[in-house]
Each structure stands twice: as structure tokens, then as C-alpha cells.
Protein backbone atom coordinates (compact mmCIF):
# COMPACT_ATOMS: atom_id res chain seq x y z
CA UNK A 1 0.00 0.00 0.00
CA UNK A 2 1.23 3.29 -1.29
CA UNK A 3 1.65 6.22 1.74
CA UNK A 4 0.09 9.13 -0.39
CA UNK A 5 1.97 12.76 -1.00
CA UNK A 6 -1.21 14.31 -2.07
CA UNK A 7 -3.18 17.28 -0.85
CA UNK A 8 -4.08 15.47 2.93
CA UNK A 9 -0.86 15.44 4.45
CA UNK A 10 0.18 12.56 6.96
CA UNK A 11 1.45 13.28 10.31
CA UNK A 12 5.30 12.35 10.37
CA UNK A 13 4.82 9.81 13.24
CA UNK A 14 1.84 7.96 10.91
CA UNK A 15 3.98 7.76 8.26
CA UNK A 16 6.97 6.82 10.39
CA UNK A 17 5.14 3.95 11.88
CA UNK A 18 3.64 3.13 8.75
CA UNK A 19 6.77 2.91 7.06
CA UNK A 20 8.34 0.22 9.97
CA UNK A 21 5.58 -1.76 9.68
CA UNK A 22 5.84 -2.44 5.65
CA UNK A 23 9.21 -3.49 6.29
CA UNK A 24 9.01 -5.40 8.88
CA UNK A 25 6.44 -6.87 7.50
CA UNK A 26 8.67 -7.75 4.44
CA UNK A 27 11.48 -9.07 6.99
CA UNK A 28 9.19 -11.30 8.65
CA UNK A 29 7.71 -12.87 5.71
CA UNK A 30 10.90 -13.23 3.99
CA UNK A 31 10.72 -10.87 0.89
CA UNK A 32 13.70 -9.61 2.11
CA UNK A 33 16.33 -12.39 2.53
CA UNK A 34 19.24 -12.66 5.15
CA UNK A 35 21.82 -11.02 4.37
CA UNK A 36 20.16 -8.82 1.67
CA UNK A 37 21.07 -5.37 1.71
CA UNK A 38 18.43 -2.64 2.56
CA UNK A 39 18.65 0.17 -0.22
CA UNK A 40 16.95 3.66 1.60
CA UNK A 41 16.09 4.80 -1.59
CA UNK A 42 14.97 1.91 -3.19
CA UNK A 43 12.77 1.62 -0.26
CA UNK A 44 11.66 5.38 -0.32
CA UNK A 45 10.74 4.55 -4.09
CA UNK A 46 8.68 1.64 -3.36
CA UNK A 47 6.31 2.97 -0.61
CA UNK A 48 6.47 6.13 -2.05
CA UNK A 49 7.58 8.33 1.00
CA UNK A 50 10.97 10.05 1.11
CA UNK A 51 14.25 8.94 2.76
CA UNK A 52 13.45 10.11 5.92
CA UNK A 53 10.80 8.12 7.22
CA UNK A 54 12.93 5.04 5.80
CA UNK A 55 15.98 6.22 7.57
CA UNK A 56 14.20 6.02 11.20
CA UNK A 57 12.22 2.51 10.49
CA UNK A 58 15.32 0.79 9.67
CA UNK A 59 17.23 2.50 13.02
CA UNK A 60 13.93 1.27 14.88
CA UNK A 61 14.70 -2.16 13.51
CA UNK A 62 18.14 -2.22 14.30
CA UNK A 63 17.29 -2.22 18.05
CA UNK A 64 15.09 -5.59 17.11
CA UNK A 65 18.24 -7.44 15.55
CA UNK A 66 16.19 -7.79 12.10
CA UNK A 67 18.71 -5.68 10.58
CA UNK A 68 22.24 -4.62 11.52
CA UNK A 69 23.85 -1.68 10.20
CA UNK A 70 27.12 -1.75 8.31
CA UNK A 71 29.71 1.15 8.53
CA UNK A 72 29.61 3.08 5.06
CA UNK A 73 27.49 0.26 3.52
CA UNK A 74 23.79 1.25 5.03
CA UNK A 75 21.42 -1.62 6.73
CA UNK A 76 21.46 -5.28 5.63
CA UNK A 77 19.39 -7.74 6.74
CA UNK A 78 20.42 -9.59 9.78
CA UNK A 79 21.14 -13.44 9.60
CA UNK A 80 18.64 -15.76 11.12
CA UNK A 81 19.46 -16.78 15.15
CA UNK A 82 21.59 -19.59 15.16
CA UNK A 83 20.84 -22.30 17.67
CA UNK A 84 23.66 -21.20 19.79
CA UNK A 85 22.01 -17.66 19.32
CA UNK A 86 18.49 -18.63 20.67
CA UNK A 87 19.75 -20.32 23.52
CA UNK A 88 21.82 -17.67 24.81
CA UNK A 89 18.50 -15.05 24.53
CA UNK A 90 16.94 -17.89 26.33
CA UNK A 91 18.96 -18.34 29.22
CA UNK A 92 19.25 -14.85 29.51
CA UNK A 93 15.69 -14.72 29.44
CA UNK A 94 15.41 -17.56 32.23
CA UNK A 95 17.48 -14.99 34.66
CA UNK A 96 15.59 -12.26 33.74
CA UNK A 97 11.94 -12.44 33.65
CA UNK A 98 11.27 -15.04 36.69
CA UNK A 99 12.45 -12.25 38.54
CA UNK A 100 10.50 -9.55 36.83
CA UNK A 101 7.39 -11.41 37.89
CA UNK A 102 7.93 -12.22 41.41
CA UNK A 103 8.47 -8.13 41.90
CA UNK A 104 5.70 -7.41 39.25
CA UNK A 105 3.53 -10.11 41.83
CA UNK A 106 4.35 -8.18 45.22
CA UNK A 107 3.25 -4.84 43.40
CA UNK A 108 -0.03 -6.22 41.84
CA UNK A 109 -2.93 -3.74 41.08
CA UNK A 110 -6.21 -3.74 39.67
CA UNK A 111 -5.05 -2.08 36.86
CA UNK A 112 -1.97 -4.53 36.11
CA UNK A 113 -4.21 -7.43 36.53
CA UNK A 114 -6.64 -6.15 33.87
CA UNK A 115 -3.92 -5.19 31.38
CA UNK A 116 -2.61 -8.72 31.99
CA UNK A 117 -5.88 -10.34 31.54
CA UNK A 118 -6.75 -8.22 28.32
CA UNK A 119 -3.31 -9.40 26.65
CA UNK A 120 -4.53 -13.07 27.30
CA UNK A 121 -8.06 -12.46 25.74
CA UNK A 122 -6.11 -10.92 22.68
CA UNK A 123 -4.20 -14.23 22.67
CA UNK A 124 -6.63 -16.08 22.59
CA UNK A 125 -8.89 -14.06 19.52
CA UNK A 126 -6.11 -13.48 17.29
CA UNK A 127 -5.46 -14.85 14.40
CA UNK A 128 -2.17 -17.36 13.47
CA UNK A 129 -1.91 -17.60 10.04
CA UNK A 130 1.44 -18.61 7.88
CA UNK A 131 1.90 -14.65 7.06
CA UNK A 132 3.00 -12.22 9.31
CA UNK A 133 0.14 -10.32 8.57
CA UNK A 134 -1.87 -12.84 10.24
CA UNK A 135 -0.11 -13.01 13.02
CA UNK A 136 1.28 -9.95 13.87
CA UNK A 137 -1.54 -9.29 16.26
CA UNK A 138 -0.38 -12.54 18.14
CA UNK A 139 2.62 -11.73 18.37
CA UNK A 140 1.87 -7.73 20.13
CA UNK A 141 -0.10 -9.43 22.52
CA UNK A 142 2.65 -11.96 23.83
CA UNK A 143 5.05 -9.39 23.95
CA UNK A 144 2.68 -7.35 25.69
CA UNK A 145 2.20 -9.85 28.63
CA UNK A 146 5.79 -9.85 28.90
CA UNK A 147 6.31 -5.86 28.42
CA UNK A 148 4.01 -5.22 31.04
CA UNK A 149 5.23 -7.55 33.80
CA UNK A 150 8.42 -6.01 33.18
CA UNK A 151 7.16 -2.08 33.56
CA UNK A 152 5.30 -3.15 36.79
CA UNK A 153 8.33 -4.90 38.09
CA UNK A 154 9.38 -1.58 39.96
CA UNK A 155 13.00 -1.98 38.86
CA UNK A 156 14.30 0.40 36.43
CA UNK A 157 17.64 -1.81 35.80
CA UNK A 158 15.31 -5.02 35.19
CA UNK A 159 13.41 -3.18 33.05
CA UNK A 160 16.20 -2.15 30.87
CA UNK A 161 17.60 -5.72 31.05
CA UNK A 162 14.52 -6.75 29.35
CA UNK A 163 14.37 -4.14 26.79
CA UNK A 164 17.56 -5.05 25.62
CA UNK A 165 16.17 -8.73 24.97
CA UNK A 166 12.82 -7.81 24.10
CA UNK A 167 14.00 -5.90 21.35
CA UNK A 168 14.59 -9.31 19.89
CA UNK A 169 11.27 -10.57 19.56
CA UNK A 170 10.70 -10.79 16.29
CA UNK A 171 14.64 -12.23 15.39
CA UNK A 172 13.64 -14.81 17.95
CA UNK A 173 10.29 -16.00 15.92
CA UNK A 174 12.21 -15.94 12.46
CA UNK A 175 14.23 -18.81 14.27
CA UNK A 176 12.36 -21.52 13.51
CA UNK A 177 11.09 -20.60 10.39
CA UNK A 178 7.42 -22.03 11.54
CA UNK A 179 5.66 -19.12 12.42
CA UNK A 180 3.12 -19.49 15.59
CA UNK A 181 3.15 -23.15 16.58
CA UNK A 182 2.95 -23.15 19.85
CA UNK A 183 -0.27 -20.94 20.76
CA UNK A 184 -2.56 -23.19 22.49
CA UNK A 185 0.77 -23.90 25.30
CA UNK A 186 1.88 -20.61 25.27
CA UNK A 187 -1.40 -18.93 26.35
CA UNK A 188 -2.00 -21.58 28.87
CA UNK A 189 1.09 -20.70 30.45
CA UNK A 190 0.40 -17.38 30.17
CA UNK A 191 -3.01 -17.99 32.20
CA UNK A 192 -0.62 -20.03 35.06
CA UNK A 193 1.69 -16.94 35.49
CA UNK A 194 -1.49 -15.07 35.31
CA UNK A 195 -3.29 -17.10 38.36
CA UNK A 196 -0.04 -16.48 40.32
CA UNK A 197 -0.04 -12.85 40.28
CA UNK A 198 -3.77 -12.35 41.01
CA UNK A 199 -3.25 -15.02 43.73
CA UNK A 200 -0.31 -12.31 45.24
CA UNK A 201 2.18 -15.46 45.52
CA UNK A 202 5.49 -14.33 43.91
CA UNK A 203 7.42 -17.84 44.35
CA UNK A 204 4.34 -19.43 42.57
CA UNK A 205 4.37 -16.77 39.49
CA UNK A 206 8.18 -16.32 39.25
CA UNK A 207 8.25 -20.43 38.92
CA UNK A 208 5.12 -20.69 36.25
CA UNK A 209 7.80 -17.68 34.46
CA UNK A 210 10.36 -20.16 34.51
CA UNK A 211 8.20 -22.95 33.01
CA UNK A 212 6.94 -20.89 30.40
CA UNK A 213 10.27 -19.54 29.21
CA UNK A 214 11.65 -23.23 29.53
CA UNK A 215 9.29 -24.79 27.36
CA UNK A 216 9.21 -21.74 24.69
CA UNK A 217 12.89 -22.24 24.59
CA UNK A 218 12.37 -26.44 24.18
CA UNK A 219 9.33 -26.12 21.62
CA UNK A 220 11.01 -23.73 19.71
CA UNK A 221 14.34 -26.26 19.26
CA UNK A 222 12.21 -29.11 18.70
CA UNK A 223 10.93 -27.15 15.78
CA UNK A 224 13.96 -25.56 14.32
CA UNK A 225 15.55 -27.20 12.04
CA UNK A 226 18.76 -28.72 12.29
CA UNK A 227 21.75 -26.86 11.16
């Protein structure tokens, strides 16, 4: 979908956003190959913006790990996690998060338990279909379980910690190569982290963390494929 230049003028941030998502979307489903290099201009000339709003999508995406900037070259497209890759972000993720949750737990509120239960329900309605398009709404709502936990956690150095790995999010789905596999167990242990929280026992929900990471990490190596 062309971003118009006509006589109703788009706010910068719209077209800025609009912009990430095309290519992201592009990254995710594979039009753009590992690897590949990203031309600005090219781009610009495709969705028909200028190089601007190209320029800050692709330094958005660097922070994700989809593409990785190379001095005097421009952007290129990162290479797909490695199995030594994903388990590093994985047991980094297994020292992180548990502990996210147990402080997120011992500073429940109302309003923390009803953004956690709305990212669930969104779990559960949206679609997972083969393209990303299908499943991009999926994917905002399990990194918005996680996101939140993390914001209520009270800790401004855990926090960060997990920005710097959540920023991998979509890199980490591109591992596989399978798309969304794993929904049905994933939003179950969602709900168990869920029950622990609204029950106020930190042990319990920093525990069903540590299950749920553990078997994300031992689903998604069961369906990568061997390299």
C-alpha cells in the first residue's frame, strides 16, 4: 500500500510507523532475505515516501536485531538466530523475567491485573496464520504480557535488562522458520503466570515464568531445524 503525498498530508509519526511496519512486515515474511542489503532509496521509491521516514524505520529495527547496520554500507538484513544464538537469549531470558514477575507479583494492582488479563483475551482471539500479517496481532499481545510484567516490576535496571532482549522478539520467531506453533501452550502458560499474580504469591508466578520460558525455549528447538 502506497503512503500518499497528495493534498491530505500525513502526520510524520503515521507515516513513520507506517513505514516500519511495511518493512518489517517484508522481513518477517521473507521478501527480504538474510543477508540482503536494505537500499533507503529503493525503499523510499517503493512505498512512495521520502528517505526520511525510511531512515528512522530501519534505526527502529536495528534495536530488534532484524537488521544490523554496516559502517559506510547502510542496513542489511540480519542473519537468522543460530541455535547457539536462541539459547543464549533464552537463558538470559530464564534470569531475567522469573524475577521480573515475582516483583511485578508483590506490586499487583487492579489495573496490572486487567492489562494482563486483556493481553490473554487478545491471545486467545487473534489470528495465526502462515503470514505475518496474520499473526502480527499474536505476536503484540505476547510481547505485551511480557512488556508489562516487566514495567510493573518496579525496577528500572530489570526493566532495561529486558528491553535489551525484548527488542529481539521478532529475530527470535524468524528462528524456527514455523511461524506461531505453539499458541494453544503458550497462552496456557500465560493464564498459570497469570493465576499467580492475582493469587499475590510471587514464588508461585516467578516459577510458572520459569516454566513458560523453559518450554518456549524447548518447543522452539524441537521445531527448528537442524543446522
Amino acid at each position: 500500500m502506497k503512503t500518499s503525498r497528495g493534498a491530505h498530508p500525513v502526520s510524520r509519526q503515521v507515516l513513520a510507523d507506517h513505514v516500519y511496519e511495511e518493512i518489517l512486515e517484508s522481513l518477517m515474511d521473507g521478501r527480504l532475505e538474510p543477508g540482503a542489503q536494505v537500499s533507503i532509496d529503493g525503499t523510499a521509491r517503493d512505498l512512495d515516501v521520502s528517505p526520511t521516514p525510511v531512515r528512522e524505520a530501519l534505526a527502529r529495527l536495528e534495536h530488534t536485531g532484524l537488521v544490523v547496520r554496516v559502517a559506510l554500507k547502510g542496513y542489511r538484513v540480519a542473519p537468522v538466530f543460530s541455535r547457539d544464538d536462541f539459547a543464549n537469549l533464552m537463558d538470559a531470558r530464564l534470569v531475567i523475567e522469573p524475577v521480573t514477575t515475582q516483583l511485578a507479583c508483590r506490586r499487583m494492582t487492579p489495573e496490572l491485573l486487567g492489562d494482563l488479563r486483556q493481553s490473554i483475551a487478545d491471545l486467545k482471539e487473534a489470528p495465526r496464520g502462515p503470514s505475518f500479517a496474520e499473526f502480527r496481532d499474536y505476536l503484540d499481545a505476547d510481547e505485551r504480557f511480557h512488556r508489562l510484567i516487566a514495567e510493573n516490576s518496579g525496577n528500572p535496571f530489570m526493566l532495561a535488562a529486558y528491553e535489551a532482549l525484548g527488542g529481539q522478539v521478532q529475530r527470535f520467531r524468524l528462528f524456527g522458520g514455523v511461524g506461531i506453533t505453539d499458541a494453544d501452550h503458550a497462552i496456557a502458560e500465560h493464564q498459570a503466570v497469570f493465576n499467580a499474580i492475582e493469587l499475590g504469591e510471587p514464588e508461585a508466578a516467578a516459577a510458572a515464568m520459569t516454566e513458560h520460558v523453559g518450554r518456549v525455549r524447548q518447543r522452539a528447538m524441537e521445531d527448528a531445524p537442524q543446522a
